[in-house]
Structures are given as structure tokens and as C-alpha cells.
N, C-alpha and C. Protein backbone atom coordinates (compact mmCIF):
# COMPACT_ATOMS: atom_id res chain seq x y z
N UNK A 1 145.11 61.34 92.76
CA UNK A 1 143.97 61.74 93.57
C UNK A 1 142.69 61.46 92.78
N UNK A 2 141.75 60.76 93.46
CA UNK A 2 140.80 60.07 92.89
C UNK A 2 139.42 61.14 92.91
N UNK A 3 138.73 61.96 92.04
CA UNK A 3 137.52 62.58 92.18
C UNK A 3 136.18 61.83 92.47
N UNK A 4 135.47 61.80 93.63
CA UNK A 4 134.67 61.43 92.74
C UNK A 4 133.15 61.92 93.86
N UNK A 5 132.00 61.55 92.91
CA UNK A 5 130.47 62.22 92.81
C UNK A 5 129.87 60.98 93.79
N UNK A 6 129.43 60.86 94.72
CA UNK A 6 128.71 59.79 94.72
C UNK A 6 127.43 60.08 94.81
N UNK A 7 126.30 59.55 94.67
CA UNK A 7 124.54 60.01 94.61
C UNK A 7 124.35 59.23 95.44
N UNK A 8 123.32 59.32 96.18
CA UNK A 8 122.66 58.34 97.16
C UNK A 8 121.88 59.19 97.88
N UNK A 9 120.62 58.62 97.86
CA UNK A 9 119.68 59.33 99.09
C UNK A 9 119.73 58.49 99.86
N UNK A 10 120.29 57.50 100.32
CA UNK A 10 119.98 56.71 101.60
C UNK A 10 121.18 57.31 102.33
N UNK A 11 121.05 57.27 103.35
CA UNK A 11 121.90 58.00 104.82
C UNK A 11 123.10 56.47 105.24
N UNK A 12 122.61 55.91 105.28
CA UNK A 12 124.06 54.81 105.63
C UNK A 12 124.67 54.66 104.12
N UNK A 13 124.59 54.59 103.46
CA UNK A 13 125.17 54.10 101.93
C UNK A 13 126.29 55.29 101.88
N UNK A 14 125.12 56.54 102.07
CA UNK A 14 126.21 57.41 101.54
C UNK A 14 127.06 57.72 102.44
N UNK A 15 127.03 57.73 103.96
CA UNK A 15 128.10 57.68 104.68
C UNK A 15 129.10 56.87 104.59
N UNK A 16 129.16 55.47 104.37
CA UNK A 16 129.77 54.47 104.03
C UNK A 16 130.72 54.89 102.58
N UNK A 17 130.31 55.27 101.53
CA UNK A 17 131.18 55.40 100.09
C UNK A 17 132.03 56.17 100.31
N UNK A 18 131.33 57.41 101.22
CA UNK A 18 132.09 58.90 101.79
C UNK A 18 133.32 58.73 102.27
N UNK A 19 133.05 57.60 103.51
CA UNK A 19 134.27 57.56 104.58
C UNK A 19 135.20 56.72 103.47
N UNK A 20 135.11 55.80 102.45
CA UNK A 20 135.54 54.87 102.10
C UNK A 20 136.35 55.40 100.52
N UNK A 21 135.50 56.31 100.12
CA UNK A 21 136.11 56.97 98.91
C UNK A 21 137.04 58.67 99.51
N UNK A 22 136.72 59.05 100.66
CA UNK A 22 137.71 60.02 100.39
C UNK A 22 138.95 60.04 101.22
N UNK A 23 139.45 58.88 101.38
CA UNK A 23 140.88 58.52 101.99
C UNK A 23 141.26 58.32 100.08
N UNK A 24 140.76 58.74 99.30
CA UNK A 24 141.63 58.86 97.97
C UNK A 24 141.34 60.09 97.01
N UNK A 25 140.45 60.73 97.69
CA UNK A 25 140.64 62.41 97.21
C UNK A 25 139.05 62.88 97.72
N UNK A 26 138.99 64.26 97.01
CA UNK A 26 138.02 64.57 97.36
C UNK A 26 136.78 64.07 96.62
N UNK A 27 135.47 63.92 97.56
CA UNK A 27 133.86 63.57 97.20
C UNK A 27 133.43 64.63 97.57
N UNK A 28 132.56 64.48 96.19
CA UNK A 28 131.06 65.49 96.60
C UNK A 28 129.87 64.53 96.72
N UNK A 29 128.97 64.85 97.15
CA UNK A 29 127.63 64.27 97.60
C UNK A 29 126.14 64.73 96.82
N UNK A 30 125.88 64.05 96.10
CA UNK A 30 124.16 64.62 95.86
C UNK A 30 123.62 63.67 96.29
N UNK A 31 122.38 63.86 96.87
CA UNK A 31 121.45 62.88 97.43
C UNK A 31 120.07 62.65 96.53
N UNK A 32 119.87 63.18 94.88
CA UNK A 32 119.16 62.43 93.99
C UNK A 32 119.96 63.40 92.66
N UNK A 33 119.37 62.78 91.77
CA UNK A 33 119.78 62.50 90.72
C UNK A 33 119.50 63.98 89.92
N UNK A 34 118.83 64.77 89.96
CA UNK A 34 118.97 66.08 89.71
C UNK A 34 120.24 66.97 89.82
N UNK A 35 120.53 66.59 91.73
CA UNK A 35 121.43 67.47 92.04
C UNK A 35 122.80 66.72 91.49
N UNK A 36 123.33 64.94 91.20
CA UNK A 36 123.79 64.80 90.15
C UNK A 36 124.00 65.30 89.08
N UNK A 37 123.22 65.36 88.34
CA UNK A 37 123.52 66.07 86.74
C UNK A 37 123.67 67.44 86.75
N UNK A 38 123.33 68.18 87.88
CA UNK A 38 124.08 69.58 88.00
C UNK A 38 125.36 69.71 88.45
N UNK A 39 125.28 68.62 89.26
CA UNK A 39 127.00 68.73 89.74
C UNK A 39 128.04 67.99 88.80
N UNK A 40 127.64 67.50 87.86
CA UNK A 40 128.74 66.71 86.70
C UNK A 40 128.82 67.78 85.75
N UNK A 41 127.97 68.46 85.57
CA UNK A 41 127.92 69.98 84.56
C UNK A 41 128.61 70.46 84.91
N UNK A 42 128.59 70.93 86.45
CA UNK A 42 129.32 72.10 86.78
C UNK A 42 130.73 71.36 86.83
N UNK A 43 131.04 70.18 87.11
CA UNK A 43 132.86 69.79 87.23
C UNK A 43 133.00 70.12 86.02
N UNK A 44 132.27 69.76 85.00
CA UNK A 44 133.07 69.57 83.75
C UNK A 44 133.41 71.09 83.32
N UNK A 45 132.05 71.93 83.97
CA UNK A 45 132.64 73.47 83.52
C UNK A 45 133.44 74.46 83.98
N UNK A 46 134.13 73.61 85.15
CA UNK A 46 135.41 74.23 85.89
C UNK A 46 136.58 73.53 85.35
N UNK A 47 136.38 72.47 84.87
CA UNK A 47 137.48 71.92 84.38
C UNK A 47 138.17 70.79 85.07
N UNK A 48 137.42 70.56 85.96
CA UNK A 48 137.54 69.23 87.47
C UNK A 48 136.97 68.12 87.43
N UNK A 49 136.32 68.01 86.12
CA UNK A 49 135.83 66.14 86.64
C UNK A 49 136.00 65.28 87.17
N UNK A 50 135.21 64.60 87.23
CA UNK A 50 135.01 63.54 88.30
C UNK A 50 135.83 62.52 86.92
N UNK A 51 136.21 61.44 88.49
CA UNK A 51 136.66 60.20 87.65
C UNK A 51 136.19 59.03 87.85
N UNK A 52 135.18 59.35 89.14
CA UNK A 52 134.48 57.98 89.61
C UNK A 52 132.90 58.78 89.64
N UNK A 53 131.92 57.92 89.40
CA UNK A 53 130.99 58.39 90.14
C UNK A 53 129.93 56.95 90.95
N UNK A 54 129.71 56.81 92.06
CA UNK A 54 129.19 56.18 92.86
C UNK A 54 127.34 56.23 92.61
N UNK A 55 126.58 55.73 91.80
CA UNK A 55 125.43 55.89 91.66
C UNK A 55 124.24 55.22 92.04
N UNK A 56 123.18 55.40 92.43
CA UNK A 56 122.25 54.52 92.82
C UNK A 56 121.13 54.79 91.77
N UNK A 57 120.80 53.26 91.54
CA UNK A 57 119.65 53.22 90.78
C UNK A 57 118.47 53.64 90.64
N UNK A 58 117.39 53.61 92.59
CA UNK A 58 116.76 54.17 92.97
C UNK A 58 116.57 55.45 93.70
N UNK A 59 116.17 56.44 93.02
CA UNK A 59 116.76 57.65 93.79
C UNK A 59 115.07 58.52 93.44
N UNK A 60 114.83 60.06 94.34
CA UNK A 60 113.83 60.46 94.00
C UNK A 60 114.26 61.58 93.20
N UNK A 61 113.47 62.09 92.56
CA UNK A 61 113.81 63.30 91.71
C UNK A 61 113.91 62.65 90.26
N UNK A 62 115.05 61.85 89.97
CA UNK A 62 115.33 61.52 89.02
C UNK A 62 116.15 60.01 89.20
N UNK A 63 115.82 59.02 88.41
CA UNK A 63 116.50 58.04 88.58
C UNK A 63 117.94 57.69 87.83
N UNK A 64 118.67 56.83 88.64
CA UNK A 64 120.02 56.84 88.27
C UNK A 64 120.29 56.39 86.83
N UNK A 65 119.09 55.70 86.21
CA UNK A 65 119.17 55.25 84.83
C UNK A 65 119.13 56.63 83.70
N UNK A 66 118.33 57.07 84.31
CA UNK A 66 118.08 58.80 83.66
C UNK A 66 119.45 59.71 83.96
N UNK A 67 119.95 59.26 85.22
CA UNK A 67 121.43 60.28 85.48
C UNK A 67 122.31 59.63 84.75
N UNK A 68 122.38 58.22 84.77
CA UNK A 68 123.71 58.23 83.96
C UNK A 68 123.45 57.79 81.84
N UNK A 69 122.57 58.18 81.70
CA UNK A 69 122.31 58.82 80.52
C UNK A 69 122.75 60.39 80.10
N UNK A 70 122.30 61.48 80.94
CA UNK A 70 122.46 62.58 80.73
C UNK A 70 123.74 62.81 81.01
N UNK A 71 124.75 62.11 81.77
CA UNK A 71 126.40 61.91 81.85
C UNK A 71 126.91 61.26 80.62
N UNK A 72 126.37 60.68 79.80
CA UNK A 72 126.86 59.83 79.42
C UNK A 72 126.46 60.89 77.30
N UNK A 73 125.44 61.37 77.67
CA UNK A 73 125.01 62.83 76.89
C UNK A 73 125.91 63.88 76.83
N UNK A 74 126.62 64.15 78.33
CA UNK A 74 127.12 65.22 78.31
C UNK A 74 128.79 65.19 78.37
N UNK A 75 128.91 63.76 78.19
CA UNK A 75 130.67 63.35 77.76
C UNK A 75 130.88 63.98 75.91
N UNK A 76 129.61 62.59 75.34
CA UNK A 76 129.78 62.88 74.02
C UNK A 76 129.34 64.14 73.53
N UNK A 77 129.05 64.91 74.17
CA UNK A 77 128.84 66.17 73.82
C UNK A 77 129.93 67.00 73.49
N UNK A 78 130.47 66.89 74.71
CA UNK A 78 131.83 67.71 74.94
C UNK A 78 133.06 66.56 74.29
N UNK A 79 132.65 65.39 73.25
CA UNK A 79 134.00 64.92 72.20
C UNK A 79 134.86 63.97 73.50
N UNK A 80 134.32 63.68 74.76
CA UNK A 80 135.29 62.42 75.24
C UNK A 80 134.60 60.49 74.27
N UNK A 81 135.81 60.59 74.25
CA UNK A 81 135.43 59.01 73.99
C UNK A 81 135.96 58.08 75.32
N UNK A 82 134.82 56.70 74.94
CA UNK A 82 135.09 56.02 75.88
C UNK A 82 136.71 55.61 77.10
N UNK A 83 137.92 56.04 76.64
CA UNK A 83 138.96 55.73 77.57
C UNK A 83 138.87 57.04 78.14
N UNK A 84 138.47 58.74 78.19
CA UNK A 84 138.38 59.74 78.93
C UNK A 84 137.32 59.72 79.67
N UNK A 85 136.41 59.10 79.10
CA UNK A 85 134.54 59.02 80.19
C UNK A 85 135.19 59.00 81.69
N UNK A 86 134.14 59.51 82.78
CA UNK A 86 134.26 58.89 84.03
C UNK A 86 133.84 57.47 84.14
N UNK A 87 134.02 56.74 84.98
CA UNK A 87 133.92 55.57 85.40
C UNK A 87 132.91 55.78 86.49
N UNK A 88 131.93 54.78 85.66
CA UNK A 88 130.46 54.86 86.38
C UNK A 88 130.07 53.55 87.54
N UNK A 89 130.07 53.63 88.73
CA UNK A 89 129.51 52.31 89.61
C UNK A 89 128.24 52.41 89.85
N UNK A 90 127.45 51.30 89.41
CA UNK A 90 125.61 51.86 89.74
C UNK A 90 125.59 50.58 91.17
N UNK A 91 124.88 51.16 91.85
CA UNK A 91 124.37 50.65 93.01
C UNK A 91 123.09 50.36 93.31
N UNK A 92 122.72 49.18 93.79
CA UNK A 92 121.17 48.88 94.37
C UNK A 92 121.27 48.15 95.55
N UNK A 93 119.85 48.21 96.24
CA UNK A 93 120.15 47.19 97.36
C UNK A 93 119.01 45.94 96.80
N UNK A 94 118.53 46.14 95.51
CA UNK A 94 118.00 45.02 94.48
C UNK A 94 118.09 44.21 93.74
N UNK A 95 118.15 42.89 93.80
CA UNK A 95 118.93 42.02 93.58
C UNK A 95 117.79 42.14 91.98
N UNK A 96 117.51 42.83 90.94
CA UNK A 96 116.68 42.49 89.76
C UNK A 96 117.52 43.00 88.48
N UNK A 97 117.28 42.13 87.58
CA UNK A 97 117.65 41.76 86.57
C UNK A 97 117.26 43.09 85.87
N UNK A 98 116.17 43.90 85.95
CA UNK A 98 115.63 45.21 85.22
C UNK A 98 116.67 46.09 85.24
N UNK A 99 117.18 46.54 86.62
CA UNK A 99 118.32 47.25 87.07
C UNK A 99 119.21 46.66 86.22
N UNK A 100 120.09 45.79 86.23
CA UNK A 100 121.34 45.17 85.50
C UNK A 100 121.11 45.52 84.05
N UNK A 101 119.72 45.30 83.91
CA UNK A 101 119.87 45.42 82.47
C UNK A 101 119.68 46.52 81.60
N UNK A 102 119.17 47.57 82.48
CA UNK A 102 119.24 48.97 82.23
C UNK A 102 120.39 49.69 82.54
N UNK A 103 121.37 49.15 83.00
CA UNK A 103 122.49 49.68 83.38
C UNK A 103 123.22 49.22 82.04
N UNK A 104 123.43 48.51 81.72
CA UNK A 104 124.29 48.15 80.74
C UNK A 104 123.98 49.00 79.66
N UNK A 105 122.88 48.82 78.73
CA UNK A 105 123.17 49.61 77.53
C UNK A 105 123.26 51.14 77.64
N UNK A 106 123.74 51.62 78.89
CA UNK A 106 123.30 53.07 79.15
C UNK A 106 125.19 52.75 79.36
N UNK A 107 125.98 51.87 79.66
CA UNK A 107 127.32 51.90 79.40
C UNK A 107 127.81 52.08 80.76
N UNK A 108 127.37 51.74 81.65
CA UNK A 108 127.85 51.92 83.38
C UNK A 108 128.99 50.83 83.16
N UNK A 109 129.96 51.06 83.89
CA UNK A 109 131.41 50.32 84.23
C UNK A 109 131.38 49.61 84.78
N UNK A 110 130.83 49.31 85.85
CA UNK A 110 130.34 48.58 87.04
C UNK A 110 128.83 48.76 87.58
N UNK A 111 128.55 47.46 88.24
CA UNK A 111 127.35 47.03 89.00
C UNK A 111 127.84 47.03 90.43
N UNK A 112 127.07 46.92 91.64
CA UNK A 112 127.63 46.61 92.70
C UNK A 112 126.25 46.91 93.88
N UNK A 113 126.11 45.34 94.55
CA UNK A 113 124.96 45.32 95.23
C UNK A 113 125.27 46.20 96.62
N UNK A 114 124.13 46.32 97.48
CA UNK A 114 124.52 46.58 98.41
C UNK A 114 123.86 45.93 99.26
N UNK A 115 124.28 45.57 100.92
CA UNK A 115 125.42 46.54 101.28
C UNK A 115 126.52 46.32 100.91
N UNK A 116 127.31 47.07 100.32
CA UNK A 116 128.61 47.30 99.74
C UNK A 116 130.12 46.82 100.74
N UNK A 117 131.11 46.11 100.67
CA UNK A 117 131.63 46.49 101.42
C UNK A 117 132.88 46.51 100.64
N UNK A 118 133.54 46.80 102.15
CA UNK A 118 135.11 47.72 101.50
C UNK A 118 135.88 46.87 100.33
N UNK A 119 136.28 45.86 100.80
CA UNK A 119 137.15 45.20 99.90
C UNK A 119 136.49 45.16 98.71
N UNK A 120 135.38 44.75 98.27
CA UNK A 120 134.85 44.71 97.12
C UNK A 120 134.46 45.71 96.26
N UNK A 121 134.49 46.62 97.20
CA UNK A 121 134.51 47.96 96.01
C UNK A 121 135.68 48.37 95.90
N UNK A 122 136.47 48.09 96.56
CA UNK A 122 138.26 48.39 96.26
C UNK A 122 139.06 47.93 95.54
N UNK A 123 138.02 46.25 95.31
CA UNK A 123 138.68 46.11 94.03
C UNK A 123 138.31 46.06 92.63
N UNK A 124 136.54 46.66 92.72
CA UNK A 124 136.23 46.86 91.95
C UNK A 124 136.79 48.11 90.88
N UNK A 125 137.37 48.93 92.00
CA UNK A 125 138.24 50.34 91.90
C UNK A 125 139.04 49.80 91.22
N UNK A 126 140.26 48.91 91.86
CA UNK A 126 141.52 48.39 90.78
C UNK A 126 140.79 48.20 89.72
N UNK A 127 140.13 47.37 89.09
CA UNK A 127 139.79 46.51 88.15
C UNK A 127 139.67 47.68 87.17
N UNK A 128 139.14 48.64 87.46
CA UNK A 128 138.62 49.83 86.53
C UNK A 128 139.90 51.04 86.07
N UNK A 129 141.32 50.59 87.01
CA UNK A 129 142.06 51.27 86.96
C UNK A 129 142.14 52.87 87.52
N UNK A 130 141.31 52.60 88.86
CA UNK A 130 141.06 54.06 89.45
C UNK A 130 142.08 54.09 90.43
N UNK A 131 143.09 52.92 91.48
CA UNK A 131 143.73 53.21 92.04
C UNK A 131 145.32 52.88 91.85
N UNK A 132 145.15 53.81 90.73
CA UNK A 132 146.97 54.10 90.16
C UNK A 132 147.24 53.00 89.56
């Protein structure tokens, strides 16, 4: 059973990951990047982490470059090394090189434009070893 977080303030995106990620377990939803990093705190402090998280680059509150830093803060904090981390997908509907390249040294797993569709994030899923 696959956990996972997805962020998105846009209304079709996140309906779309929703319907598409929880035919493999349960999703939770934040719609910016605040309510992200409270909700990866709180899995980790029930003891439920996430194993995927679905992220968007552009978000208000806080941006996804800033969220998956403070995830990525609050792994090595708590002593996971890279094969326990969640598996991070960052999302844009921006085709720019700034994005890509701020994603990387911040250690995201995956890139993935949007609009997203099924097959390609499904097998972006295999590739990462999220579906079994």
C-alpha cells in the first residue's frame, strides 16, 4: 500500500494525482506548501510516512523548492538515509530549466511536466520502485 502526500493548489492537477494515486493506498492533500511540511511532520510523528510525495514547484505560501528542502531537513534529522527517504515527484506546468535545476540539488527523485498523464507517471512510479 502506497502512502502518499500530494501538494498542489491547482484544482484539476490535484484531482487528477488523487483519482490516480489512491487506487494504491491512501492520499492526503495540501494545497501549498506550508500545509505540506506540517503534514510530513505530523506522518513522521505518528509513525506513518509517506512514501511518495506528489509536489508542485509553484505553490503560494511556500514554494515546493522550500518544501522539499525542509523534507529533506527533516529525514536527516530523524537519521534516514537516502534508500529510507520518501520518494519525491516535483511537478510544473513550466517547461524552465530554473525549476529542473533547483530540483535537483535539493535531491527530488523525479521531475514530471504537466499535464501529467497516467501512464507516465505510472511508470515513473515503477522506475522508483513504488509499485511492488
Amino acid at each position: 500500500m502506497l502512502r502518499t502526500l500530494i501538494v498542489e493548489d491547482e484544482f484539476t492537477s490535484r484531482k487528477f494525482l488523487n483519482a490516480v494515486l489512491a487506487r494504491l493506498g491512501p492520499c492526503d492533500i495540501a494545497w501549498n506548501g506550508k500545509e505540506a511540511v506540517e503534514g510530513f511532520a505530523a506522518a513522521m510523528t505518528r509513525g506513518t510516512p509517506y512514501d511518495l510525495v506528489c509536489l508542485d514547484i509553484i505553490m503560494p505560501v511556500m514554494d515546493g523548492h522550500a518544501v522539499l528542502g525542509a523534507i529533506r531537513d527533516m529525514e536527516k534529522a530523524a537519521g534516514l538515509d537516502r534508500l529510507h527517504r520518501v520518494k519525491v515527484i516535483m511537478t510544473t506546468a513550466f517547461v524552465d530549466q530554473v525549476g529542473i535545476a533547483g530540483a535537483l540539488p535539493a535531491e527530488c527523485d523525479a521531475y514530471l511536466l504537466k499535464p501529467i498523464e497516467t501512464a507516465v507517471l505510472m511508470s515513473k512510479l515503477d522506475q522508483l520502485g513504488l509499485l511492488g
